[in-house]
PDB file of N, CA and C in Angstrom:
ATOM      1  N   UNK A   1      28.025-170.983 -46.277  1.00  0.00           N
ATOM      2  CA  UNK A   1      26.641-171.344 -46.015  1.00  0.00           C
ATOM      3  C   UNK A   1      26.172-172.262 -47.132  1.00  0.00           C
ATOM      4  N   UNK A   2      25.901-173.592 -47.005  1.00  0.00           N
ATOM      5  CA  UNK A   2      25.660-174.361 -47.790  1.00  0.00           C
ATOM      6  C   UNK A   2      26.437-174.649 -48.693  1.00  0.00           C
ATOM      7  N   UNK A   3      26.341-174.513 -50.241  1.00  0.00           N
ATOM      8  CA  UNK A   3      26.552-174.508 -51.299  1.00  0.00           C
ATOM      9  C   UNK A   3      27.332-172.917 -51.847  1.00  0.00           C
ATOM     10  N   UNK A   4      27.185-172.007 -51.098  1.00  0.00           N
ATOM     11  CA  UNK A   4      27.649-170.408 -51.691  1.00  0.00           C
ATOM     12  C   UNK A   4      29.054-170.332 -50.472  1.00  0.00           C
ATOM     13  N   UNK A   5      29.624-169.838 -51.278  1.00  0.00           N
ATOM     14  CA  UNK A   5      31.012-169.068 -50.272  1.00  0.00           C
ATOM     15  C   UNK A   5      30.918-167.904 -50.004  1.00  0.00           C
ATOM     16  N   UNK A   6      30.866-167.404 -48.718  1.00  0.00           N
ATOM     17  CA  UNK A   6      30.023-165.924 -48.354  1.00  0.00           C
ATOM     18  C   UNK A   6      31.787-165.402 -47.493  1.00  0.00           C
ATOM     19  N   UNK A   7      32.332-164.573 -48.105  1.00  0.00           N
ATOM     20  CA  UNK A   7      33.125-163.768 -47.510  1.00  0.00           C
ATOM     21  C   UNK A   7      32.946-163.123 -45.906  1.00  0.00           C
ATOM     22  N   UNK A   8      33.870-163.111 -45.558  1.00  0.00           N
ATOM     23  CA  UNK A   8      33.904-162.479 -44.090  1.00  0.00           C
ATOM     24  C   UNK A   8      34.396-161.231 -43.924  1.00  0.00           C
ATOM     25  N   UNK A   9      33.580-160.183 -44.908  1.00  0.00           N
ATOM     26  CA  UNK A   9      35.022-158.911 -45.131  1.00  0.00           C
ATOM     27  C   UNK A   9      34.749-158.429 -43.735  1.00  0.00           C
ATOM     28  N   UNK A  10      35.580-157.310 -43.217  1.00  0.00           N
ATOM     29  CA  UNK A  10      35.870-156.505 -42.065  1.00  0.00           C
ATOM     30  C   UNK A  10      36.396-155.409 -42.349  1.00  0.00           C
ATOM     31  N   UNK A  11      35.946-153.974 -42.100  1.00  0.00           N
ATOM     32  CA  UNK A  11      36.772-152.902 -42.057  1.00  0.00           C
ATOM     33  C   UNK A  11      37.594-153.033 -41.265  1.00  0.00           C
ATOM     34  N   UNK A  12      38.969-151.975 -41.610  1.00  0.00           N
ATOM     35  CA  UNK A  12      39.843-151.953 -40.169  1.00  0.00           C
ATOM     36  C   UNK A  12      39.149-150.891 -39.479  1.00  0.00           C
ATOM     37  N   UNK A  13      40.255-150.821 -38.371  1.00  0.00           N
ATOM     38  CA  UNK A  13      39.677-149.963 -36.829  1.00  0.00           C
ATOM     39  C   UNK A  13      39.832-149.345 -37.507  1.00  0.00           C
ATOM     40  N   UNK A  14      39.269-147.947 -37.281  1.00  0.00           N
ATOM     41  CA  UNK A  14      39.179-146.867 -37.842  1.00  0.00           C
ATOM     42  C   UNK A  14      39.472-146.091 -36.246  1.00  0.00           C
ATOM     43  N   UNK A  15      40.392-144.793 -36.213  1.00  0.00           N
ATOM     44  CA  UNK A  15      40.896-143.793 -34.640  1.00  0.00           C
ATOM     45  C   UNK A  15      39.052-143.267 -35.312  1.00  0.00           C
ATOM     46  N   UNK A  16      39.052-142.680 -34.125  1.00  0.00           N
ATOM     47  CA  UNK A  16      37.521-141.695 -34.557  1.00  0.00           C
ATOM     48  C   UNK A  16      37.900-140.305 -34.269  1.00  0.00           C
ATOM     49  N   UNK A  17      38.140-139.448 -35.797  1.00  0.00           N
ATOM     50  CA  UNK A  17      38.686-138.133 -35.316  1.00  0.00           C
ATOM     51  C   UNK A  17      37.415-137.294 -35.649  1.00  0.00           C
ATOM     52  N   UNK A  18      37.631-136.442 -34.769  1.00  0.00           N
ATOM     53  CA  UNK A  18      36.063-135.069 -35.168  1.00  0.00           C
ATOM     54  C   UNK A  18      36.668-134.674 -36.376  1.00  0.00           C
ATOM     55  N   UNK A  19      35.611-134.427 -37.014  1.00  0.00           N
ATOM     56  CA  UNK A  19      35.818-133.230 -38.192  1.00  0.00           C
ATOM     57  C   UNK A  19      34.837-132.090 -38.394  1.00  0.00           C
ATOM     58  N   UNK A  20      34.821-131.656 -39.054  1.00  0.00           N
ATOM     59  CA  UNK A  20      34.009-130.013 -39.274  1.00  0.00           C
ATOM     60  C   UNK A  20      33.200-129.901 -40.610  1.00  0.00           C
ATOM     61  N   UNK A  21      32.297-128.550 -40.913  1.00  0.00           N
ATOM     62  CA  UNK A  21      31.783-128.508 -41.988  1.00  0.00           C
ATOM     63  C   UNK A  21      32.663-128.536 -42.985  1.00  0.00           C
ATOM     64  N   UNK A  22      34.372-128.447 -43.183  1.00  0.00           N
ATOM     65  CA  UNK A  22      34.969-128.500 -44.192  1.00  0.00           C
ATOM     66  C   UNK A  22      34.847-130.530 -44.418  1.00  0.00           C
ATOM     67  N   UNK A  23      34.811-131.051 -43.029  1.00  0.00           N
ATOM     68  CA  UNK A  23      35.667-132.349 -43.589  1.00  0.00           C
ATOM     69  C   UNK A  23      33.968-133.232 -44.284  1.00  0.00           C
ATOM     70  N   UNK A  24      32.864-132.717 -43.625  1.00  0.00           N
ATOM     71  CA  UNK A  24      31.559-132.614 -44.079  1.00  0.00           C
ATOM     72  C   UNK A  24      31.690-132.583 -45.667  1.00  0.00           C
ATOM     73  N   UNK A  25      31.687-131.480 -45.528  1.00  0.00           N
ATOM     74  CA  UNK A  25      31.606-131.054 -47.374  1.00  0.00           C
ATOM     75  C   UNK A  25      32.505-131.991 -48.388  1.00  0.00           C
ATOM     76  N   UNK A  26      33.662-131.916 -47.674  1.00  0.00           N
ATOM     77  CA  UNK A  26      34.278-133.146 -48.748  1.00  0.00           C
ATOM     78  C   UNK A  26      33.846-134.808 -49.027  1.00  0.00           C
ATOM     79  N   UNK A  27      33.473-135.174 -47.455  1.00  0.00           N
ATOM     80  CA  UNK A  27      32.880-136.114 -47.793  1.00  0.00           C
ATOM     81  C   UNK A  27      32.065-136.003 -48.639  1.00  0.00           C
ATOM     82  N   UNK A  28      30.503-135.535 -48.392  1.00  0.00           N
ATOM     83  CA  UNK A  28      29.776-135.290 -49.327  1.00  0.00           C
ATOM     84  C   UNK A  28      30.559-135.249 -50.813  1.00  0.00           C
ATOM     85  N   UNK A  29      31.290-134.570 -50.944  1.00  0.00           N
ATOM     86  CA  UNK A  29      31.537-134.201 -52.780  1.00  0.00           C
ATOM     87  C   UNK A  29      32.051-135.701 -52.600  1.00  0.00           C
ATOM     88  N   UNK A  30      33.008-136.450 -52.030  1.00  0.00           N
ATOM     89  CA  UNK A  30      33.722-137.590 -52.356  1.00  0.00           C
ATOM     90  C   UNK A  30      32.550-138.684 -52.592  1.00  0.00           C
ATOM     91  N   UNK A  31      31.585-138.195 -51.840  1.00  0.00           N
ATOM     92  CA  UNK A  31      30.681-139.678 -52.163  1.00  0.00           C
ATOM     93  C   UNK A  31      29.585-139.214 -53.015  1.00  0.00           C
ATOM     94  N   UNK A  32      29.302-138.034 -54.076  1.00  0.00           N
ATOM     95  CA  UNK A  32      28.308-138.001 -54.830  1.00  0.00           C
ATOM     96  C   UNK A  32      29.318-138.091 -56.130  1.00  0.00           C
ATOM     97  N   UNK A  33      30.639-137.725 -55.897  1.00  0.00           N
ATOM     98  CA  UNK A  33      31.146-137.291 -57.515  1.00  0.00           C
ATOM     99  C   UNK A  33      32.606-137.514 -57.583  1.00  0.00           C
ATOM    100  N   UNK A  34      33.240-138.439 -56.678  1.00  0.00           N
ATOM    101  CA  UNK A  34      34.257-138.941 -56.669  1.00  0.00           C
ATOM    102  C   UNK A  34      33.868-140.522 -55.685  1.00  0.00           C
ATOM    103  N   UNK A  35      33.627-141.262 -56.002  1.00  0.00           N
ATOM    104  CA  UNK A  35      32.656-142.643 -55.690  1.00  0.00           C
ATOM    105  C   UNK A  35      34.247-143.387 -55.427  1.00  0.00           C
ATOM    106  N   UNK A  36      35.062-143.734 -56.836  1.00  0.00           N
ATOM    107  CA  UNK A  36      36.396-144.472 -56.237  1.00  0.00           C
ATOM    108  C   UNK A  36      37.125-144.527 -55.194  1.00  0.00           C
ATOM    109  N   UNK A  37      37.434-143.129 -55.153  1.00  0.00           N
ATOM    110  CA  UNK A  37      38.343-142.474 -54.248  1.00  0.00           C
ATOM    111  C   UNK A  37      37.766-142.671 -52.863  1.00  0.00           C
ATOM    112  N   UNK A  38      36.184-142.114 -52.640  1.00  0.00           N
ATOM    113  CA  UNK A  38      35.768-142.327 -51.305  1.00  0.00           C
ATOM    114  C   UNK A  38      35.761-143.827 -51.041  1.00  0.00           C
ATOM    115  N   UNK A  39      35.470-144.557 -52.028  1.00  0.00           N
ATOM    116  CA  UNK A  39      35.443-145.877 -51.523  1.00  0.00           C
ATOM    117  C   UNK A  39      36.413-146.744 -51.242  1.00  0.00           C
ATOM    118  N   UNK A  40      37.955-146.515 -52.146  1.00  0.00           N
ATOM    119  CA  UNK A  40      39.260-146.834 -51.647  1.00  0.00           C
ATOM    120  C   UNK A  40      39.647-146.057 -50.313  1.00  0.00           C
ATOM    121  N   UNK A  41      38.970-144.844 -50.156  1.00  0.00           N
ATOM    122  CA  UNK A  41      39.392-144.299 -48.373  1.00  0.00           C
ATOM    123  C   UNK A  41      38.644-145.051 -47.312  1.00  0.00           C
ATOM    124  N   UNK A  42      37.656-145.697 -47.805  1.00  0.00           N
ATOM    125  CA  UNK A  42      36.661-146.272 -46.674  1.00  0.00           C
ATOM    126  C   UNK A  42      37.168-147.673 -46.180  1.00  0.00           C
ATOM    127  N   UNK A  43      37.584-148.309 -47.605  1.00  0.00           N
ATOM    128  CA  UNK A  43      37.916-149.713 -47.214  1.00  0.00           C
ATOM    129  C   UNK A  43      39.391-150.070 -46.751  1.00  0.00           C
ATOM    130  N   UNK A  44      40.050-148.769 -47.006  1.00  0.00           N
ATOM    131  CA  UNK A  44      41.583-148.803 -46.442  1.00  0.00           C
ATOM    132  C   UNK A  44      41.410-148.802 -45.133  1.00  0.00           C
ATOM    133  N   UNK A  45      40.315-147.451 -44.519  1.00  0.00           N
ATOM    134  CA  UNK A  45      39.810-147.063 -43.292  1.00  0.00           C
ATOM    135  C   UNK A  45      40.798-145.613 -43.034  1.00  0.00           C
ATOM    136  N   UNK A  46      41.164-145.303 -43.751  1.00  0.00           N
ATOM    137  CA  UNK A  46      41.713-143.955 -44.428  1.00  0.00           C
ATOM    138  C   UNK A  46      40.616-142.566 -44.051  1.00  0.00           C
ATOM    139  N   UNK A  47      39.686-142.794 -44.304  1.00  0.00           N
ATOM    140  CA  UNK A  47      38.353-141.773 -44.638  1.00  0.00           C
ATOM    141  C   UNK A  47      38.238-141.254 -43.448  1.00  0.00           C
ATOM    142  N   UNK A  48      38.069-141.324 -42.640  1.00  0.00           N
ATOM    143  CA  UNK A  48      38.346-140.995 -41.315  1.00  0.00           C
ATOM    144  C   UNK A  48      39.760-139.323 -40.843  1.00  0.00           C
ATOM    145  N   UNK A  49      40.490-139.994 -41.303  1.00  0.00           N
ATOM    146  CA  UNK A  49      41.989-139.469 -41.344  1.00  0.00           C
ATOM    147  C   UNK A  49      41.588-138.097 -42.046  1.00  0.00           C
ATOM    148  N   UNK A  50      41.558-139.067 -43.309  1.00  0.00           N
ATOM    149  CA  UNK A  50      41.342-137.803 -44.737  1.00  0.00           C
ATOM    150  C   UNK A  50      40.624-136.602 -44.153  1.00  0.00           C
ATOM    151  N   UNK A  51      39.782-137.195 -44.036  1.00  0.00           N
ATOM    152  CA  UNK A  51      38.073-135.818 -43.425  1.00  0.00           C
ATOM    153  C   UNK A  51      38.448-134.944 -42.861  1.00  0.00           C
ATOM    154  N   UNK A  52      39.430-135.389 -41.615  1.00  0.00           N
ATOM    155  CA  UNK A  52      40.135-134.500 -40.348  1.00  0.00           C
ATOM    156  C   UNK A  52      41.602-134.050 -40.827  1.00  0.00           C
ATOM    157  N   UNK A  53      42.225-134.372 -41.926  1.00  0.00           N
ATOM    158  CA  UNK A  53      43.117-133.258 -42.354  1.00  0.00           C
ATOM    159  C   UNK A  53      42.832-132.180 -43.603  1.00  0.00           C
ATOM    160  N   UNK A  54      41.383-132.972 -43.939  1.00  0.00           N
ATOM    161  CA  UNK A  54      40.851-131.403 -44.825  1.00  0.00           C
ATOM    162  C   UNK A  54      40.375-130.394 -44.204  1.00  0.00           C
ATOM    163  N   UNK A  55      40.012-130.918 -43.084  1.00  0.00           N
ATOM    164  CA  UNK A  55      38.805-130.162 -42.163  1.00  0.00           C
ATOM    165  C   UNK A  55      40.086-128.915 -41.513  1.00  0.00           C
ATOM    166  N   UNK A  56      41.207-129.513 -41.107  1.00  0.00           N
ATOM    167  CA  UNK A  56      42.418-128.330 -40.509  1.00  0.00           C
ATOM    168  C   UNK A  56      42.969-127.954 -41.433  1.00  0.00           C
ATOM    169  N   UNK A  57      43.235-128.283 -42.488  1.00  0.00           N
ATOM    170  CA  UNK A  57      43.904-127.454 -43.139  1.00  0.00           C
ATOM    171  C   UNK A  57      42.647-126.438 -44.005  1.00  0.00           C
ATOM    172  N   UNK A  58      41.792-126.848 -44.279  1.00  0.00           N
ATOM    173  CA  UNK A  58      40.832-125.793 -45.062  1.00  0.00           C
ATOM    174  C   UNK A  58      40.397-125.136 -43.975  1.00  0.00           C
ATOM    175  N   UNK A  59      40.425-125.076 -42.226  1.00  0.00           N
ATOM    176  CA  UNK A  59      40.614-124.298 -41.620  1.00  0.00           C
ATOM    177  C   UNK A  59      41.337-122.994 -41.105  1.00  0.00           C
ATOM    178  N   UNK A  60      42.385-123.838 -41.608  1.00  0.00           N
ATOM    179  CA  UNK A  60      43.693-122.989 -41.606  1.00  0.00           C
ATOM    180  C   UNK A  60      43.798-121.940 -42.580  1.00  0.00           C
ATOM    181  N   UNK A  61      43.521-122.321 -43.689  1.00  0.00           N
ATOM    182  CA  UNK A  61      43.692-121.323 -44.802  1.00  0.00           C
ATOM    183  C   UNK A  61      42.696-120.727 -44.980  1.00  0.00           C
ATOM    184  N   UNK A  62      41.293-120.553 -44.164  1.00  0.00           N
ATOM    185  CA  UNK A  62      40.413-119.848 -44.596  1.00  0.00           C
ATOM    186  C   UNK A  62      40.974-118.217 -43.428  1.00  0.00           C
ATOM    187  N   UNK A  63      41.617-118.902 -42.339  1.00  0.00           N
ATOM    188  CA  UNK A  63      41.954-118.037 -41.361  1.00  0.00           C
ATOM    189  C   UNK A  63      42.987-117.204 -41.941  1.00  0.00           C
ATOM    190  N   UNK A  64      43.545-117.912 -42.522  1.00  0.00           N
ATOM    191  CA  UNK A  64      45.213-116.898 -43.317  1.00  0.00           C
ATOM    192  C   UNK A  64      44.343-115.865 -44.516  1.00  0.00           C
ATOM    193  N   UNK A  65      43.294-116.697 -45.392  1.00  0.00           N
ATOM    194  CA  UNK A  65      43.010-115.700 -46.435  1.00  0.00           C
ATOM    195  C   UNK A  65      42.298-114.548 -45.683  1.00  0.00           C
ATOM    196  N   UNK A  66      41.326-115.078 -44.494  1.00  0.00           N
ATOM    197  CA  UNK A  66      40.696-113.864 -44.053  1.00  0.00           C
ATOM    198  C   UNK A  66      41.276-112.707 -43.453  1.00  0.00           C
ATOM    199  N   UNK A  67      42.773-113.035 -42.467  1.00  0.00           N
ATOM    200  CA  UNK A  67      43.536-112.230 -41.837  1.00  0.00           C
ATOM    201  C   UNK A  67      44.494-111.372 -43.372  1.00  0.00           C
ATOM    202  N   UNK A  68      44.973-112.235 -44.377  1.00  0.00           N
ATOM    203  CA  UNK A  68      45.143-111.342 -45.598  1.00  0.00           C
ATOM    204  C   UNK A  68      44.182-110.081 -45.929  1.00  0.00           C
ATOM    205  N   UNK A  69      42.968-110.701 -46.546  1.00  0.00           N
ATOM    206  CA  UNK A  69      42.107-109.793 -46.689  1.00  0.00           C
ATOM    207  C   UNK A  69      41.761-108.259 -45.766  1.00  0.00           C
ATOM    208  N   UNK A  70      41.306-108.885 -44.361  1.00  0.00           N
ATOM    209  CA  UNK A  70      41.431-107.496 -43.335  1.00  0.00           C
ATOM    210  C   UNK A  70      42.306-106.752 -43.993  1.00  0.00           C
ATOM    211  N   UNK A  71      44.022-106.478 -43.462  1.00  0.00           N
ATOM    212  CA  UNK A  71      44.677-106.331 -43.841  1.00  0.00           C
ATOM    213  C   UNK A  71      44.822-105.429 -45.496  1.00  0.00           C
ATOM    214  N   UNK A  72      44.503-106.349 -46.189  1.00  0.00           N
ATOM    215  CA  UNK A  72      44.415-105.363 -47.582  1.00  0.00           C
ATOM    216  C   UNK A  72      43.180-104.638 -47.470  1.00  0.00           C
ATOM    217  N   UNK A  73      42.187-104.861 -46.780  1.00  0.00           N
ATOM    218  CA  UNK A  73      41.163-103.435 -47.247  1.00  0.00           C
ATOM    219  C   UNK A  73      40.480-102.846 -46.191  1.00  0.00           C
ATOM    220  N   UNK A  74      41.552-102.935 -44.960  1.00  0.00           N
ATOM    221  CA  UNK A  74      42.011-101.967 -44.090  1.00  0.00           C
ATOM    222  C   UNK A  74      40.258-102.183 -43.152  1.00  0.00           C
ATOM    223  N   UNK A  75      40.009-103.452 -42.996  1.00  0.00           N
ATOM    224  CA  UNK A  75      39.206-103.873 -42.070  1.00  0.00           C
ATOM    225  C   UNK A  75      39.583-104.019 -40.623  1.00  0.00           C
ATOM    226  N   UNK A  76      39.734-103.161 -39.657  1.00  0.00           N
ATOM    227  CA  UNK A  76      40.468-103.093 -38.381  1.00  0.00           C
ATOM    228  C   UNK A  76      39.797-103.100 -37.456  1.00  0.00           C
ATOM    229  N   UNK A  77      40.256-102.915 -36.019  1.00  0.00           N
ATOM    230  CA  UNK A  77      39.556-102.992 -34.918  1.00  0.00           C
ATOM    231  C   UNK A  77      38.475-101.277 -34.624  1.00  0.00           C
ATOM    232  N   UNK A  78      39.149-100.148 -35.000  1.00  0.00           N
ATOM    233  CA  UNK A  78      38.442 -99.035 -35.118  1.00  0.00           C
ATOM    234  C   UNK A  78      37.474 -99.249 -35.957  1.00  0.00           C
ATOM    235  N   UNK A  79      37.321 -99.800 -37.392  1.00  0.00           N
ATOM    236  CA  UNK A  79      36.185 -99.901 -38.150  1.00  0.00           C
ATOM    237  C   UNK A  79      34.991-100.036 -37.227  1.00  0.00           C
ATOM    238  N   UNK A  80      35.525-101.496 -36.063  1.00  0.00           N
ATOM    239  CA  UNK A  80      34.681-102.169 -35.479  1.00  0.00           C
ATOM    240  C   UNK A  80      33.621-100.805 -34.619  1.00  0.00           C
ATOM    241  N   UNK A  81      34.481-100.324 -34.020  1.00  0.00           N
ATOM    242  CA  UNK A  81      34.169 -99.434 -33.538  1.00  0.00           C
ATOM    243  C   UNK A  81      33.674 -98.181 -33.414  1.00  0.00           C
ATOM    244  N   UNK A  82      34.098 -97.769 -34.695  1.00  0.00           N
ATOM    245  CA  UNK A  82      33.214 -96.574 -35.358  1.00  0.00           C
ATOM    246  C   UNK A  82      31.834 -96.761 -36.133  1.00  0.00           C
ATOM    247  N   UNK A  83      32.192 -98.012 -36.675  1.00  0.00           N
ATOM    248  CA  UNK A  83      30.875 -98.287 -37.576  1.00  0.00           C
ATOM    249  C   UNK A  83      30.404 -99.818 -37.432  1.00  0.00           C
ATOM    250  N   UNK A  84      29.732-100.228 -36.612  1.00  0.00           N
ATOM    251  CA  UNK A  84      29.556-102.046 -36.790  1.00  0.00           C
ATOM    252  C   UNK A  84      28.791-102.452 -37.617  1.00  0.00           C
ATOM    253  N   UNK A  85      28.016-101.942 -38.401  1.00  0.00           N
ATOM    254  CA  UNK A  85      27.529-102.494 -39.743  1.00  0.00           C
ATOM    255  C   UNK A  85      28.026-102.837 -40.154  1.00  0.00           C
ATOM    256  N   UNK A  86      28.969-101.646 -40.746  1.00  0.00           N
ATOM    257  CA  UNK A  86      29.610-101.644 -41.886  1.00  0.00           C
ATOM    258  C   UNK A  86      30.927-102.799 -41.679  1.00  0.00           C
ATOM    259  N   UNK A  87      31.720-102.692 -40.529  1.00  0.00           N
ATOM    260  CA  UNK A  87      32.305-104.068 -39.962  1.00  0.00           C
ATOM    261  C   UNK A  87      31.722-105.298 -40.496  1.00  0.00           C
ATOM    262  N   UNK A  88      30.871-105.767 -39.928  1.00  0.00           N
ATOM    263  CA  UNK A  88      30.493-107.054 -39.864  1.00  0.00           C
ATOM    264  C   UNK A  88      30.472-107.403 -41.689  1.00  0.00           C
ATOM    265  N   UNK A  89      29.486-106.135 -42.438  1.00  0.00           N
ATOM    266  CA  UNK A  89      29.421-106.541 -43.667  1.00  0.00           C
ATOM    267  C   UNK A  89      30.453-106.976 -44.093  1.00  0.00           C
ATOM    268  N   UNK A  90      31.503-105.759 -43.942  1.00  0.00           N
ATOM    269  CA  UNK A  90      33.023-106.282 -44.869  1.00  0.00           C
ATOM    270  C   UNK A  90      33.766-108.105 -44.150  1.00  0.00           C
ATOM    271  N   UNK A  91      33.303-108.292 -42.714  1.00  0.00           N
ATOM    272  CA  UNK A  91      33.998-109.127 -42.044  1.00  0.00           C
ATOM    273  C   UNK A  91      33.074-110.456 -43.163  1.00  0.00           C
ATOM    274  N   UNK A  92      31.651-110.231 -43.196  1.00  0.00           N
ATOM    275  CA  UNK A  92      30.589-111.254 -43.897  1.00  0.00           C
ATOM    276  C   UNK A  92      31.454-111.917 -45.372  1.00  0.00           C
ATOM    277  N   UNK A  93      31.672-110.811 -46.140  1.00  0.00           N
ATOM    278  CA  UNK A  93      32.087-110.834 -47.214  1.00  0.00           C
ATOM    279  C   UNK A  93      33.746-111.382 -47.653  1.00  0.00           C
ATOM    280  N   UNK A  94      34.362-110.714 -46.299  1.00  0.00           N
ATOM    281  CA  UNK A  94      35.545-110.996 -46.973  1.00  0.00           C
ATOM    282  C   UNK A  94      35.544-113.026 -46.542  1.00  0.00           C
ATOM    283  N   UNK A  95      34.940-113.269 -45.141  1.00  0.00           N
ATOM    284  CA  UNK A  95      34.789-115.026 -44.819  1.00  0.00           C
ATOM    285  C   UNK A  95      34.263-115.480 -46.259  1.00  0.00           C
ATOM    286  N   UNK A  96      33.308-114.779 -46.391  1.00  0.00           N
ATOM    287  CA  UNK A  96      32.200-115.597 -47.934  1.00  0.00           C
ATOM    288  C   UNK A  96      33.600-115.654 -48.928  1.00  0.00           C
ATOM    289  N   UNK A  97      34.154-114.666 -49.779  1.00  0.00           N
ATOM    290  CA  UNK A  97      35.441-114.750 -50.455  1.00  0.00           C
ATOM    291  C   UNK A  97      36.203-115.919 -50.060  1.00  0.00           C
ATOM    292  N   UNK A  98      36.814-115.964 -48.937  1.00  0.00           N
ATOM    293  CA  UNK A  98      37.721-116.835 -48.010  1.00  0.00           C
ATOM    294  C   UNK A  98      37.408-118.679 -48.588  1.00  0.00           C
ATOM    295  N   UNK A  99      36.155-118.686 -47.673  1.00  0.00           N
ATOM    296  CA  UNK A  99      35.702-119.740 -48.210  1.00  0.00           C
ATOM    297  C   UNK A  99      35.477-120.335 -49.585  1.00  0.00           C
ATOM    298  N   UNK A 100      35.315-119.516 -50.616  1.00  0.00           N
ATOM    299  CA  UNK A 100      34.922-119.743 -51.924  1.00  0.00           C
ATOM    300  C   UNK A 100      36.666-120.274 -52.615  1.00  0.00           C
ATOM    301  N   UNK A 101      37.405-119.798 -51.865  1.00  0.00           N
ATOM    302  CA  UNK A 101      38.534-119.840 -52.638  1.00  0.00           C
ATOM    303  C   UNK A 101      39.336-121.365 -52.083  1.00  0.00           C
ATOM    304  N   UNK A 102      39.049-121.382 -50.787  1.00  0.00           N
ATOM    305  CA  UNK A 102      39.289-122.692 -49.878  1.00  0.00           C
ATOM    306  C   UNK A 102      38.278-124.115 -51.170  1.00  0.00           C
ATOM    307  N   UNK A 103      36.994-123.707 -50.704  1.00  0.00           N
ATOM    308  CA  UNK A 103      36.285-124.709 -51.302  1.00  0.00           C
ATOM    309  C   UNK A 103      36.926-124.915 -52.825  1.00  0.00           C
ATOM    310  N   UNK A 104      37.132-124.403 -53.861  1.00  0.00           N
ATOM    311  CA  UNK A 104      37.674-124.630 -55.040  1.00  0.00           C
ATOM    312  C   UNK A 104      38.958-124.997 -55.009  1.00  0.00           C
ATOM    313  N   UNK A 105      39.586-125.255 -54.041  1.00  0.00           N
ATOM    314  CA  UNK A 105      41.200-125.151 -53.989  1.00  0.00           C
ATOM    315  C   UNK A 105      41.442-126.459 -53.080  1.00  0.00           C
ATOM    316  N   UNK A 106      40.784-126.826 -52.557  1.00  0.00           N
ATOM    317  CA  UNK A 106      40.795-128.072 -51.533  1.00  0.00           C
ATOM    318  C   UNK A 106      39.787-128.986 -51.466  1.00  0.00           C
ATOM    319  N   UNK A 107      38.684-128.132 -51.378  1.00  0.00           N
ATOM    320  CA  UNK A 107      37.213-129.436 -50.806  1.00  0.00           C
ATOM    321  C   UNK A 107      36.866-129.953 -52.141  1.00  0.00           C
ATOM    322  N   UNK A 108      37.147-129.330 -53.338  1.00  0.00           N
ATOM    323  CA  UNK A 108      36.458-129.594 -54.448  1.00  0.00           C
ATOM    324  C   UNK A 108      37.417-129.832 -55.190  1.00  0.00           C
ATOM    325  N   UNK A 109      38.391-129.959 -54.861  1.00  0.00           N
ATOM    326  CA  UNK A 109      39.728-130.418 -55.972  1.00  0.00           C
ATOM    327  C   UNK A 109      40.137-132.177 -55.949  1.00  0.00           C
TER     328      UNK A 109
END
């Protein structure tokens, strides 16, 4: 344009994959406190990808720690049944655990 040389940048195609509150959250952390990284995933057209294999695998492992957990503190289908308070609490707690250990280990690493 005139006198200035104005670049023609273009992202590439980007597939459009769903992602979840895990692939959510990472974005977020990638773009308040890892700025490089999200921005070399964006302009590769990477970011996309990325989001949707944090999102299954921090899926995945929240399901393995939670089915661990049951398991060790004998959270079962009778609990359910004898007592559903008390169920749900331990089911509340052991996901809350689950997640805390996912998020420090993946979304936030």
């Amino acid at each position: 344009m005139g006198d200035y040389l104005i670049p023609d940048l273009k992202l590439p195609e980007q597939d459009l994959l769903c992602f979840g509150k895990y692939g959510r959250l990472r974005k977020n952390y990638l773009k308040n406190y890892k700025r490089g990284i999200y921005s070399s995933l964006l302009i590769s057209g990477r970011l996309n990808e990325h989001l949707h294999e944090i999102d299954v695998q921090a899926k995945e492992q929240v399901e393995f720690i939670m089915k661990q957990l049951m398991i060790r503190e004998e959270v079962t289908e009778q609990l359910k049944a004898d007592d559903q308070m008390k169920w749900v609490g331990a089911m509340n707690n052991i996901k809350a655990r689950a997640e805390e250990i996912v998020f420090s280990e993946i979304i936030y690493a």
